[in-house]
N, C-alpha and C. Protein backbone atom coordinates (compact mmCIF):
# COMPACT_ATOMS: atom_id res chain seq x y z
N UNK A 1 5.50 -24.62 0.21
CA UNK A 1 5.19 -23.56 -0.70
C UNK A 1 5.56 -22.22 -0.08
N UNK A 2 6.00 -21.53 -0.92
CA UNK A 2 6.68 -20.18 -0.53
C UNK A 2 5.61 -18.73 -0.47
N UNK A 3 5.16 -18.21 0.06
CA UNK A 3 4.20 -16.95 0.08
C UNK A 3 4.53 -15.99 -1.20
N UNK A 4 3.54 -15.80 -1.76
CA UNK A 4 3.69 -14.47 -2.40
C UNK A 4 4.54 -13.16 -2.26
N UNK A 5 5.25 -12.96 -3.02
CA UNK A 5 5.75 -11.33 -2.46
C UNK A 5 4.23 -10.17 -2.45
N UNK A 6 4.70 -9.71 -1.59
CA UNK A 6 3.31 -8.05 -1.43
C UNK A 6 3.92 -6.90 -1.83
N UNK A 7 3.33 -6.49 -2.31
CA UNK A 7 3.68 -5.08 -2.94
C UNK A 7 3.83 -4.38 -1.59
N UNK A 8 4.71 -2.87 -1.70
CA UNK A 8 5.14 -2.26 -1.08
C UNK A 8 4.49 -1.45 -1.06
N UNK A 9 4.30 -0.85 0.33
CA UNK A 9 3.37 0.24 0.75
C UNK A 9 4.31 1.55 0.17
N UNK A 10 3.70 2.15 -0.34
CA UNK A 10 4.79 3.07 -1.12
C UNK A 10 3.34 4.71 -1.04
N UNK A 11 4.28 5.79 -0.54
CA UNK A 11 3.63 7.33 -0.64
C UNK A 11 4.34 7.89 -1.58
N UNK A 12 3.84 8.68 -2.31
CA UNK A 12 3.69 9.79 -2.84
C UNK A 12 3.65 11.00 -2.00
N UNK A 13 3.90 12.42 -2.07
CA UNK A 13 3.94 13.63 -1.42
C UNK A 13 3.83 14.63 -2.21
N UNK A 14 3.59 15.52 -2.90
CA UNK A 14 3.63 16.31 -2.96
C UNK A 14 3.85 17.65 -2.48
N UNK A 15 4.48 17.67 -1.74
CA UNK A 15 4.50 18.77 -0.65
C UNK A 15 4.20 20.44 -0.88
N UNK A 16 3.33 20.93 0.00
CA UNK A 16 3.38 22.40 0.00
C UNK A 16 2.66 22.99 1.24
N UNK A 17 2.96 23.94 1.13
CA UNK A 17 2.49 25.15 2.66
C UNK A 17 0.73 25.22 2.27
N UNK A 18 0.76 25.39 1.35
CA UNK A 18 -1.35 25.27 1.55
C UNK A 18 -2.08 24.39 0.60
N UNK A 19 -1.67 23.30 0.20
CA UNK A 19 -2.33 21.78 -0.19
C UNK A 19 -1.24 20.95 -0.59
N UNK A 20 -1.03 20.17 0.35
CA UNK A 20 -0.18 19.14 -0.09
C UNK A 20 -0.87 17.63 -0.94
N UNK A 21 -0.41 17.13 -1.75
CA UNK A 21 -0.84 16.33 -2.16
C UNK A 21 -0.02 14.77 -1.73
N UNK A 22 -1.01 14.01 -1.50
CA UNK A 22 -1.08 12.52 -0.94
C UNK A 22 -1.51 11.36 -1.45
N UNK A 23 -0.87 10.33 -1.81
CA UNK A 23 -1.19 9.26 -2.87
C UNK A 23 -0.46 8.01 -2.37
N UNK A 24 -1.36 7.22 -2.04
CA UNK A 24 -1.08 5.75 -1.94
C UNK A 24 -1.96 4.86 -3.00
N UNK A 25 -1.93 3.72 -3.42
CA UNK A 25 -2.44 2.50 -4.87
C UNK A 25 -3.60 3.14 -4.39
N UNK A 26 -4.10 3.34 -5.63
CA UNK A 26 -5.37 3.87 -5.43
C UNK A 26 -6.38 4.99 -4.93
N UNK A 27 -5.97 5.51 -4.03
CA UNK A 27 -6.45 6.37 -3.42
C UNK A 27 -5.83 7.84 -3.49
N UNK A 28 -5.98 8.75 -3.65
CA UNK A 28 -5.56 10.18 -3.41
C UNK A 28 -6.19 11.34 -1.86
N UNK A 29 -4.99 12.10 -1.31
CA UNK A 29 -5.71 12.83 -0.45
C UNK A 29 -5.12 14.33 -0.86
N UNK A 30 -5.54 15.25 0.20
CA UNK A 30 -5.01 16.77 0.33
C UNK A 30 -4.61 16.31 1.98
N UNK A 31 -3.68 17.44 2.51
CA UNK A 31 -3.45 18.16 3.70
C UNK A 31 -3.77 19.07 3.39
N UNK A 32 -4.56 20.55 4.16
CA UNK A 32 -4.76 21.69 3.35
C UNK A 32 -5.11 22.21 5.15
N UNK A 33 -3.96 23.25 5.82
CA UNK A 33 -4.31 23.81 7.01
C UNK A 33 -4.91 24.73 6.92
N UNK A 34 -5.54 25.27 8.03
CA UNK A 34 -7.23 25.70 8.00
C UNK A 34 -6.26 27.45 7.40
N UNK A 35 -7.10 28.11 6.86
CA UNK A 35 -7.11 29.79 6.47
C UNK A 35 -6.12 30.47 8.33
N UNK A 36 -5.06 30.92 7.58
CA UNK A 36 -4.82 32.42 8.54
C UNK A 36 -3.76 31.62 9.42
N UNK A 37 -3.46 29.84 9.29
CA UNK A 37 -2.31 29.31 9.95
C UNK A 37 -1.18 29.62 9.41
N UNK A 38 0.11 29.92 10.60
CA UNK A 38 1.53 30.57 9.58
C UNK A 38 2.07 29.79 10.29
N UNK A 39 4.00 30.02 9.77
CA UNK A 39 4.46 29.71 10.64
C UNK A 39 4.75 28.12 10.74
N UNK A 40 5.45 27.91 12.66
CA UNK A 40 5.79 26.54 12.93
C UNK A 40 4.20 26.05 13.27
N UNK A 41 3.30 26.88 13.39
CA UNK A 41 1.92 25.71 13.69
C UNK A 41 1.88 25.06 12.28
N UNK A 42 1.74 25.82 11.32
CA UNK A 42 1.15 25.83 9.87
C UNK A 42 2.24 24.16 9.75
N UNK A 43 3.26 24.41 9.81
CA UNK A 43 4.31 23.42 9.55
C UNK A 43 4.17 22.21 10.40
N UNK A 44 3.87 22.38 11.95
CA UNK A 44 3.94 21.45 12.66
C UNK A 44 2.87 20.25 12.14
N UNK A 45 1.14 20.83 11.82
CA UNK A 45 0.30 20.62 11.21
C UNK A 45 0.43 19.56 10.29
N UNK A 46 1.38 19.76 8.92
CA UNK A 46 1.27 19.67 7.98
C UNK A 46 2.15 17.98 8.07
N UNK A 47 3.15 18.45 9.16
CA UNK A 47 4.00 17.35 9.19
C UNK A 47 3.12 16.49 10.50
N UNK A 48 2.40 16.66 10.88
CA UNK A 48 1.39 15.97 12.00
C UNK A 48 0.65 14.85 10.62
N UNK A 49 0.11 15.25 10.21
CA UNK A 49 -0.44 14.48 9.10
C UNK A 49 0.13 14.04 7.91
N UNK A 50 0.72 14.26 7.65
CA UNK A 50 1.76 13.40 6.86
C UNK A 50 2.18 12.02 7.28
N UNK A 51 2.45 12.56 8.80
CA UNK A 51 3.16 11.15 9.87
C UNK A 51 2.26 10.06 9.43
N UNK A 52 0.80 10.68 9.70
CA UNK A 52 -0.58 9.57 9.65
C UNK A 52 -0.44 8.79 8.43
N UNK A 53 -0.51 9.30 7.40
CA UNK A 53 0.07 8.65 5.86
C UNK A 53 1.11 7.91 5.53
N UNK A 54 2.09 8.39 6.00
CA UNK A 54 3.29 7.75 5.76
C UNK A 54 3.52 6.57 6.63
N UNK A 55 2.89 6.42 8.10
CA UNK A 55 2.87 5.39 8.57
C UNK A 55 2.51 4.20 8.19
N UNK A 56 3.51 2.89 8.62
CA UNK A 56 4.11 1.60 7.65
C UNK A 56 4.04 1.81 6.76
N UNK A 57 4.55 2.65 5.88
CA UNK A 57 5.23 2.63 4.65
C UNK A 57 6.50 1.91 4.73
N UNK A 58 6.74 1.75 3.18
CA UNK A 58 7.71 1.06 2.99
C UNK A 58 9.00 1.95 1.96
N UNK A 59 8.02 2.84 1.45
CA UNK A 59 8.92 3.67 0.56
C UNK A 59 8.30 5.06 0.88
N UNK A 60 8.76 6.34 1.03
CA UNK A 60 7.99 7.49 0.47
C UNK A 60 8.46 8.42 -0.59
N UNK A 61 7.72 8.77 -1.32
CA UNK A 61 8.49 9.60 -2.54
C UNK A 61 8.00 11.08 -2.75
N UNK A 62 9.11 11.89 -2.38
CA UNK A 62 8.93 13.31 -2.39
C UNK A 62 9.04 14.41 -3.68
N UNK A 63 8.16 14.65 -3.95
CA UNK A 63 8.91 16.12 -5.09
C UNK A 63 9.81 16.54 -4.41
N UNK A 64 11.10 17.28 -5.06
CA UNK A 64 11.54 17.58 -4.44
C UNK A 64 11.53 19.63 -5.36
N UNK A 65 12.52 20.34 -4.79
CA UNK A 65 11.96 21.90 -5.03
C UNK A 65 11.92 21.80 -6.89
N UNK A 66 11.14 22.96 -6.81
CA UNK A 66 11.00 23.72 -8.14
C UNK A 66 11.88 25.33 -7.77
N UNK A 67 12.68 25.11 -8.60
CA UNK A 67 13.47 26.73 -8.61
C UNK A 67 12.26 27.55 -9.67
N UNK A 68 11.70 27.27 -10.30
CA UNK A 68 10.88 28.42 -10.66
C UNK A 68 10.35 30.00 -10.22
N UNK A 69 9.50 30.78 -10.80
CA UNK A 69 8.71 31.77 -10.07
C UNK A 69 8.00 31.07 -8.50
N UNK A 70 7.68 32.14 -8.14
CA UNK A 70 7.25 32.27 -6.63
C UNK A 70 7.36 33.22 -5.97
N UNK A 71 6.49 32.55 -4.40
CA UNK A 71 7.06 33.96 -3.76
C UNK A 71 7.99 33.72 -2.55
N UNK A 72 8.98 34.37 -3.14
CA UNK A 72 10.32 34.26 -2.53
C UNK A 72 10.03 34.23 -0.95
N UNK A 73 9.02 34.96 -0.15
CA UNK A 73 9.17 34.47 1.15
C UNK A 73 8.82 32.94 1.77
N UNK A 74 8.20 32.46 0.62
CA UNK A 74 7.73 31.13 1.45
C UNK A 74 8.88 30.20 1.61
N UNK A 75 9.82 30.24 0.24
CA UNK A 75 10.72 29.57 0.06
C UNK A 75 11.48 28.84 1.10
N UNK A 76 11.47 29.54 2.52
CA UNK A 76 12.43 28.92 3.17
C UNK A 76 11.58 28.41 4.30
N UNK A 77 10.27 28.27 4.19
CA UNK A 77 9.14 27.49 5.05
C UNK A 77 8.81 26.18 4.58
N UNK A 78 9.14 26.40 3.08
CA UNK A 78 8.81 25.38 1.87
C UNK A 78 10.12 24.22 2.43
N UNK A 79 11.08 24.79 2.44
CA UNK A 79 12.07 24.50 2.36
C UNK A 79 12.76 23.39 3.69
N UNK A 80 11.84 24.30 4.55
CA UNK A 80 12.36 23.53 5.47
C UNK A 80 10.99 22.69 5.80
N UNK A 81 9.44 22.53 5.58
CA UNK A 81 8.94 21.13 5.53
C UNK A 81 9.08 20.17 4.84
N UNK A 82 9.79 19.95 4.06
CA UNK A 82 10.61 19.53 3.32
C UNK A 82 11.84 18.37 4.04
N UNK A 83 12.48 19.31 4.82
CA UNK A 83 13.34 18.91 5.24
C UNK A 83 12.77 18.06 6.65
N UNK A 84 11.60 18.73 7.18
CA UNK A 84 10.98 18.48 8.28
C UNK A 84 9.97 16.80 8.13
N UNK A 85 9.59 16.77 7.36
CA UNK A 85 9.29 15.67 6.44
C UNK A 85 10.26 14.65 5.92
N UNK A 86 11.32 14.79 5.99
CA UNK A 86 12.36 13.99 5.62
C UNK A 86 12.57 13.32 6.84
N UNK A 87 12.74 14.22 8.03
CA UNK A 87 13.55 13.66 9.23
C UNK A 87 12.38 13.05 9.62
N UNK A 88 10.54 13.24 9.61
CA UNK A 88 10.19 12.32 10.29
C UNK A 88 9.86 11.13 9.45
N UNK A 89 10.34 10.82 8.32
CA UNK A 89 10.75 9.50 7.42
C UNK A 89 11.98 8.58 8.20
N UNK A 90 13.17 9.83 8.35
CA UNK A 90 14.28 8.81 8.67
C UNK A 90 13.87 8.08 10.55
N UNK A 91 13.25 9.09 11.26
CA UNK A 91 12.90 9.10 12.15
C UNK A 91 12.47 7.57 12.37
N UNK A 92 11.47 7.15 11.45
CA UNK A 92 10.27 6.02 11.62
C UNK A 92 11.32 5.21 10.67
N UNK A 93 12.30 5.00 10.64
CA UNK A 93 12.89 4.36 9.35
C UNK A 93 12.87 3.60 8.03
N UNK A 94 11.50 4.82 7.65
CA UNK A 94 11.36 4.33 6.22
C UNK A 94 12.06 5.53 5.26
N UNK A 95 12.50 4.23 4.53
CA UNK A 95 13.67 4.86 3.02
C UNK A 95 12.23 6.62 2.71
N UNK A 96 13.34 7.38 1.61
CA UNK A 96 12.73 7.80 1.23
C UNK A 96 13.48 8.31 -0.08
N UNK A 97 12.46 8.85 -1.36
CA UNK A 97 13.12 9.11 -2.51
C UNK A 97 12.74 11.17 -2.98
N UNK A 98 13.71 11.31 -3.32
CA UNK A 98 13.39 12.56 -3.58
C UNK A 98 13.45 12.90 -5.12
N UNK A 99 11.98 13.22 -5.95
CA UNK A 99 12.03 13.33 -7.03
C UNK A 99 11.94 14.70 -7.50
N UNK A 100 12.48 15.45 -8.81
CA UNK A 100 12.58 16.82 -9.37
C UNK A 100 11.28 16.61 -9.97
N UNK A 101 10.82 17.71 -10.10
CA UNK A 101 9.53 17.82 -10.79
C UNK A 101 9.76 17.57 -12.44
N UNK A 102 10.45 18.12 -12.92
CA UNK A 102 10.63 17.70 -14.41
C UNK A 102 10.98 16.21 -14.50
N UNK A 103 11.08 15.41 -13.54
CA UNK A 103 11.11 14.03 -13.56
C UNK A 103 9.97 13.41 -13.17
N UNK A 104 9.18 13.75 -12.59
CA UNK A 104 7.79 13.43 -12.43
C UNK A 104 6.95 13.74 -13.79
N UNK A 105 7.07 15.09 -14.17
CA UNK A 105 6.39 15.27 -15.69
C UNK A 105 6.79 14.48 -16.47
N UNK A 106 8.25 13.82 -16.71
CA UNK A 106 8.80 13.10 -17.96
C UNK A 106 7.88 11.77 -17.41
N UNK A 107 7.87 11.15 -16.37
CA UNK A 107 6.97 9.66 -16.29
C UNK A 107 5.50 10.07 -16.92
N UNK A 108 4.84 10.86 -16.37
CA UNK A 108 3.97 11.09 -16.84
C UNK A 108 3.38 11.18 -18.22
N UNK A 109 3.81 12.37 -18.59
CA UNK A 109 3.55 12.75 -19.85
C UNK A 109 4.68 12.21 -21.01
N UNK A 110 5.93 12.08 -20.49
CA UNK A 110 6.88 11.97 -21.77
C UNK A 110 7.41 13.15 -21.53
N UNK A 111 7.34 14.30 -21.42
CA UNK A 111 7.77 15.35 -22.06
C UNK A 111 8.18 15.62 -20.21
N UNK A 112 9.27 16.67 -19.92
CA UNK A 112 9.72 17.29 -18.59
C UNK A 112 9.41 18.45 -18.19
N UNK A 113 8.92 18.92 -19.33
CA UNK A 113 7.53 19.98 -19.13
C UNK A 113 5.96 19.90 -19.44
N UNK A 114 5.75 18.72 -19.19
CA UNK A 114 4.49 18.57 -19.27
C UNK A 114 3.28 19.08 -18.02
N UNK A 115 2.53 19.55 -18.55
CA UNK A 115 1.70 20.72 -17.53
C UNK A 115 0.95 20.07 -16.56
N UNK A 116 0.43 20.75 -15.80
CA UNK A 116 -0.14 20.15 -14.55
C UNK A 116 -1.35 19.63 -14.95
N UNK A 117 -1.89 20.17 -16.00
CA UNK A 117 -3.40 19.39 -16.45
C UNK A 117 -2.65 18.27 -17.41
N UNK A 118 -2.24 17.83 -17.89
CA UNK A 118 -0.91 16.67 -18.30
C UNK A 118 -1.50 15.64 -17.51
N UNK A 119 -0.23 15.85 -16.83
CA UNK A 119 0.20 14.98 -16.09
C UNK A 119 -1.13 14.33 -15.02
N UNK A 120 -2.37 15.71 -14.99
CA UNK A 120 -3.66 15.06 -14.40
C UNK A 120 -4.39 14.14 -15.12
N UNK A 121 -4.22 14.45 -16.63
CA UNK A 121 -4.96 13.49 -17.56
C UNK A 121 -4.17 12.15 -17.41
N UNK A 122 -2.89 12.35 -17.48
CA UNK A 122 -2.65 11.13 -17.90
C UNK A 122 -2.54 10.10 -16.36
N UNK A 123 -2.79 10.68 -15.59
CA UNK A 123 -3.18 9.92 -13.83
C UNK A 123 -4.90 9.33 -14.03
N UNK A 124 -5.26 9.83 -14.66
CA UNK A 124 -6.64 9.33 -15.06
C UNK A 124 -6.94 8.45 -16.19
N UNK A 125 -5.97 8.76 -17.29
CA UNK A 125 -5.92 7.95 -18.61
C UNK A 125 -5.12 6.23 -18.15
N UNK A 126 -4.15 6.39 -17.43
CA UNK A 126 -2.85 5.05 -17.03
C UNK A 126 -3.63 4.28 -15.91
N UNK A 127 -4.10 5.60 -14.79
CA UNK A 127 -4.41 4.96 -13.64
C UNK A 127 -5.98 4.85 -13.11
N UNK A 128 -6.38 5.15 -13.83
CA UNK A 128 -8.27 5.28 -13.64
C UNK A 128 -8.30 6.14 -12.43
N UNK A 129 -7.48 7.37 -11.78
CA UNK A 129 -7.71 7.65 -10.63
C UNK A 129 -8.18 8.91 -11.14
N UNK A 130 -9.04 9.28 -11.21
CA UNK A 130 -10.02 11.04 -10.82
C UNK A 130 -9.07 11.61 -9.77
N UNK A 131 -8.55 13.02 -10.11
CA UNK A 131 -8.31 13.77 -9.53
C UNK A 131 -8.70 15.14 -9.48
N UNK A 132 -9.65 15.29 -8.66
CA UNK A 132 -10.63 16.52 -8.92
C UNK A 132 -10.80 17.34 -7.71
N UNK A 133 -11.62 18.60 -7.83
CA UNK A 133 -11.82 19.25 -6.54
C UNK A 133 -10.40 20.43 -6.24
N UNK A 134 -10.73 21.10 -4.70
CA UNK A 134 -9.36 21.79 -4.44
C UNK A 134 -8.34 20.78 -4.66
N UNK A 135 -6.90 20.61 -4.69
CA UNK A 135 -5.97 20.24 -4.89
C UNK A 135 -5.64 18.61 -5.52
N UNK A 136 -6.22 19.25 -6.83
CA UNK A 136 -6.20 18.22 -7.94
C UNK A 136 -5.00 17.97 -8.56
N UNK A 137 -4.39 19.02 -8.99
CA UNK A 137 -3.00 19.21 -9.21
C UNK A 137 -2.08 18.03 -8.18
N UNK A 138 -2.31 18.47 -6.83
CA UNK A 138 -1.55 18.04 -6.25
C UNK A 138 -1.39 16.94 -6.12
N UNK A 139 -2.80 16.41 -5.91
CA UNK A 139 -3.06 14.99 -5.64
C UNK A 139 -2.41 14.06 -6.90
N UNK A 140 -2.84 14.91 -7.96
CA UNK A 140 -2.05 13.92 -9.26
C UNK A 140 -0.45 13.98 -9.65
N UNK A 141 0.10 15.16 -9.06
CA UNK A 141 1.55 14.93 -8.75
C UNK A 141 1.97 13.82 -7.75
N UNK A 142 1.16 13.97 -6.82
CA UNK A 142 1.43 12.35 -5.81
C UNK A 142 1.15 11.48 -6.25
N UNK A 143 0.50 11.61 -6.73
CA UNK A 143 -0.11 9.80 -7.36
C UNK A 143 0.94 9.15 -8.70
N UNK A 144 1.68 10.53 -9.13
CA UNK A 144 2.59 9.31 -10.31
C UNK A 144 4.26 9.77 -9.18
N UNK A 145 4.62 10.37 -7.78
CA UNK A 145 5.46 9.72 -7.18
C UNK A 145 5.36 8.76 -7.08
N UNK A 146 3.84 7.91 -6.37
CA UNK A 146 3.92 6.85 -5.71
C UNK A 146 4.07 6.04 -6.96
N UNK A 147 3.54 6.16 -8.23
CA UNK A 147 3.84 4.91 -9.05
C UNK A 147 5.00 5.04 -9.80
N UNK A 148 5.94 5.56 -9.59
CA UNK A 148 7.26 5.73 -10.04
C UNK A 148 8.16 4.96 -9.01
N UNK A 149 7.97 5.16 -7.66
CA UNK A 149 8.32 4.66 -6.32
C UNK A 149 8.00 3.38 -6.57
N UNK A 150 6.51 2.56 -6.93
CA UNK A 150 6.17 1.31 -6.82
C UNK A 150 6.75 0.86 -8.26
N UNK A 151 7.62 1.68 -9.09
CA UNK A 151 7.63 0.97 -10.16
C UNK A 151 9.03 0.81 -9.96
N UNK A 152 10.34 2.03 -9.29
CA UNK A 152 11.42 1.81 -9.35
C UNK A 152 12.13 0.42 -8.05
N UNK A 153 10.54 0.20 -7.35
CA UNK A 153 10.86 -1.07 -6.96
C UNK A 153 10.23 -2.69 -7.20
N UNK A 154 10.27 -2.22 -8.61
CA UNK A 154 9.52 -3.48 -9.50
C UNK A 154 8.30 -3.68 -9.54
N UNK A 155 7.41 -2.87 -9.08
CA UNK A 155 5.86 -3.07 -9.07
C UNK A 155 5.14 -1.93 -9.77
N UNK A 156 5.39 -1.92 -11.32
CA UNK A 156 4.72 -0.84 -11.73
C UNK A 156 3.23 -1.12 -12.12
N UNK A 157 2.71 0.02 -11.73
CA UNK A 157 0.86 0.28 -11.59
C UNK A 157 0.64 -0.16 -13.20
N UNK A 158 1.20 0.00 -14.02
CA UNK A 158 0.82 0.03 -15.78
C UNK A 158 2.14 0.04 -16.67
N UNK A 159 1.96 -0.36 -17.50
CA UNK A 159 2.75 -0.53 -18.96
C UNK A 159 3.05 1.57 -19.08
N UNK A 160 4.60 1.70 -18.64
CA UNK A 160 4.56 3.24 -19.19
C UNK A 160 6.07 2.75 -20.36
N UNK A 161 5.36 4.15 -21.22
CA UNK A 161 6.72 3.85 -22.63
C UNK A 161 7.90 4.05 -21.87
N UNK A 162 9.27 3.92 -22.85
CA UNK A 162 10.58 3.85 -22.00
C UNK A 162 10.69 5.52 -22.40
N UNK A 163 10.19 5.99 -23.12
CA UNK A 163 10.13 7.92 -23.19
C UNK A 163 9.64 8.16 -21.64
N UNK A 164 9.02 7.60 -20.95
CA UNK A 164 8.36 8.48 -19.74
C UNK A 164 8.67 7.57 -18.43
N UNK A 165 9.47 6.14 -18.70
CA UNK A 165 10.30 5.79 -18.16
C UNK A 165 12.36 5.98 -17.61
N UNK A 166 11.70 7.00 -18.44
CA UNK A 166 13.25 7.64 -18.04
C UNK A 166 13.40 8.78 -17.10
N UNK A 167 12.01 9.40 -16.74
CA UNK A 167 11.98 10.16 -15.71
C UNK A 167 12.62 9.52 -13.99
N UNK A 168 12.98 7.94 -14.35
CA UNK A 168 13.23 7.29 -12.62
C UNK A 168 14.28 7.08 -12.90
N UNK A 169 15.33 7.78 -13.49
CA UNK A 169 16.64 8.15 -13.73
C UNK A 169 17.22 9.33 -13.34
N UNK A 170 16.78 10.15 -12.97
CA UNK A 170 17.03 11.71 -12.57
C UNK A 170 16.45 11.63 -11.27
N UNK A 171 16.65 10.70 -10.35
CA UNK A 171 15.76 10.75 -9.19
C UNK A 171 16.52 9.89 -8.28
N UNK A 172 16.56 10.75 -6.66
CA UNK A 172 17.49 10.31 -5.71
C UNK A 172 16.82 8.94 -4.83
N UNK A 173 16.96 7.54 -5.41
CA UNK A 173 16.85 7.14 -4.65
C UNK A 173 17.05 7.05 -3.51
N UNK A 174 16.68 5.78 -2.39
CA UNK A 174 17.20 5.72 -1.16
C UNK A 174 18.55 4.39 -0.93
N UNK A 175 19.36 4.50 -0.77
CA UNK A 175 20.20 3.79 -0.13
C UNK A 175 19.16 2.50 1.03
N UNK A 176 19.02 1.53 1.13
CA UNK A 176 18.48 1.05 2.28
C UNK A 176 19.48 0.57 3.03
N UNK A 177 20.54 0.51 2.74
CA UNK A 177 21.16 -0.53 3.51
C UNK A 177 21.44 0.29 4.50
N UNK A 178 21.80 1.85 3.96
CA UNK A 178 22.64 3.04 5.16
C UNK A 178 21.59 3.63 5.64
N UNK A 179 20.64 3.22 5.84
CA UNK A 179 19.09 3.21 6.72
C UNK A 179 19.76 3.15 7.87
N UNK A 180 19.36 4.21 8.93
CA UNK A 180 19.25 4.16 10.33
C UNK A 180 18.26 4.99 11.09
N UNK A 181 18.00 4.48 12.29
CA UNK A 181 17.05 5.44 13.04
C UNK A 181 17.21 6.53 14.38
């Protein structure tokens, strides 16, 4: 007799400079560095704990930028944990996927502008997961990476319509095979 396949340890990220959001089956977290950290600590930090999460994973799935409003100085701090976060994925050699935010809203909600209280309801309506407290937002942006991630590798968390299944079409998977460390 042949073993069961196991589902894939699969993250979610949300990434940002003052609450990142974190999502593995079930569970949701924050990173959130303490008041008045800048800078490469603020960053080093952020990607210190991440490592902790992402470790044995099998997939991780990143927002990737919003060109929207902002403030233009963070942009290139943003920008580069981001990037800093990537390398310690390829680093540990797990794949990783980089998703647009209007592709995360379309799984969600259907719609590619669907709002951040959206896309929180419907993480609570699909997935029974509460996302509440400081970085609720965030946490529920991670939580439909990771089930977009567990779904674009055959293990989806719930029945989503093919309207909000088309959001894992606009989204950079990973190559595994050209995986190296």
């Amino acid at each position: 007799m042949g073993q069961s396949p196991t589902v894939p340890r699969v993250i979610g990220l949300d990434l940002s400079l003052t609450c990142t959001g974190v999502a593995g089956e079930g569970w949701t977290d924050i990173i959130r560095p303490r008041t008045g950290l800048r800078g490469h600590p603020r960053l080093a930090f952020i990607v210190d704990q991440v490592a902790i999460h992402i470790r044995n994973a099998d997939l991780v799935v990143i927002e990737g930028p919003s060109f929207g409003g902002g403030v233009a100085h963070r942009h290139e701090d943003l920008a580069g944990l981001r990037v800093m976060v990537r390398h310690a994925c390829w680093r540990r050699g797990i794949p990783y996927a980089i998703v647009p935010p209007s592709c995360r809203a379309l799984y969600a909600t259907g719609k590619g502008s669907g709002s951040k209280g959206a896309v929180r309801d419907a993480v609570r309506e699909r997935y029974g997961v509460d996302c509440d407290g400081p970085g609720r937002y965030d946490q529920a942006d991670a939580y439909v990476l990771l089930a977009m991630g567990l779904h674009h590798k055959g293990w989806p968390l719930a029945v989503v319509p093919d309207t909000h299944r088309r959001g894992l079409d606009g989204c950079q998977w990973p190559d595994t095979e050209g995986l190296a460390a």
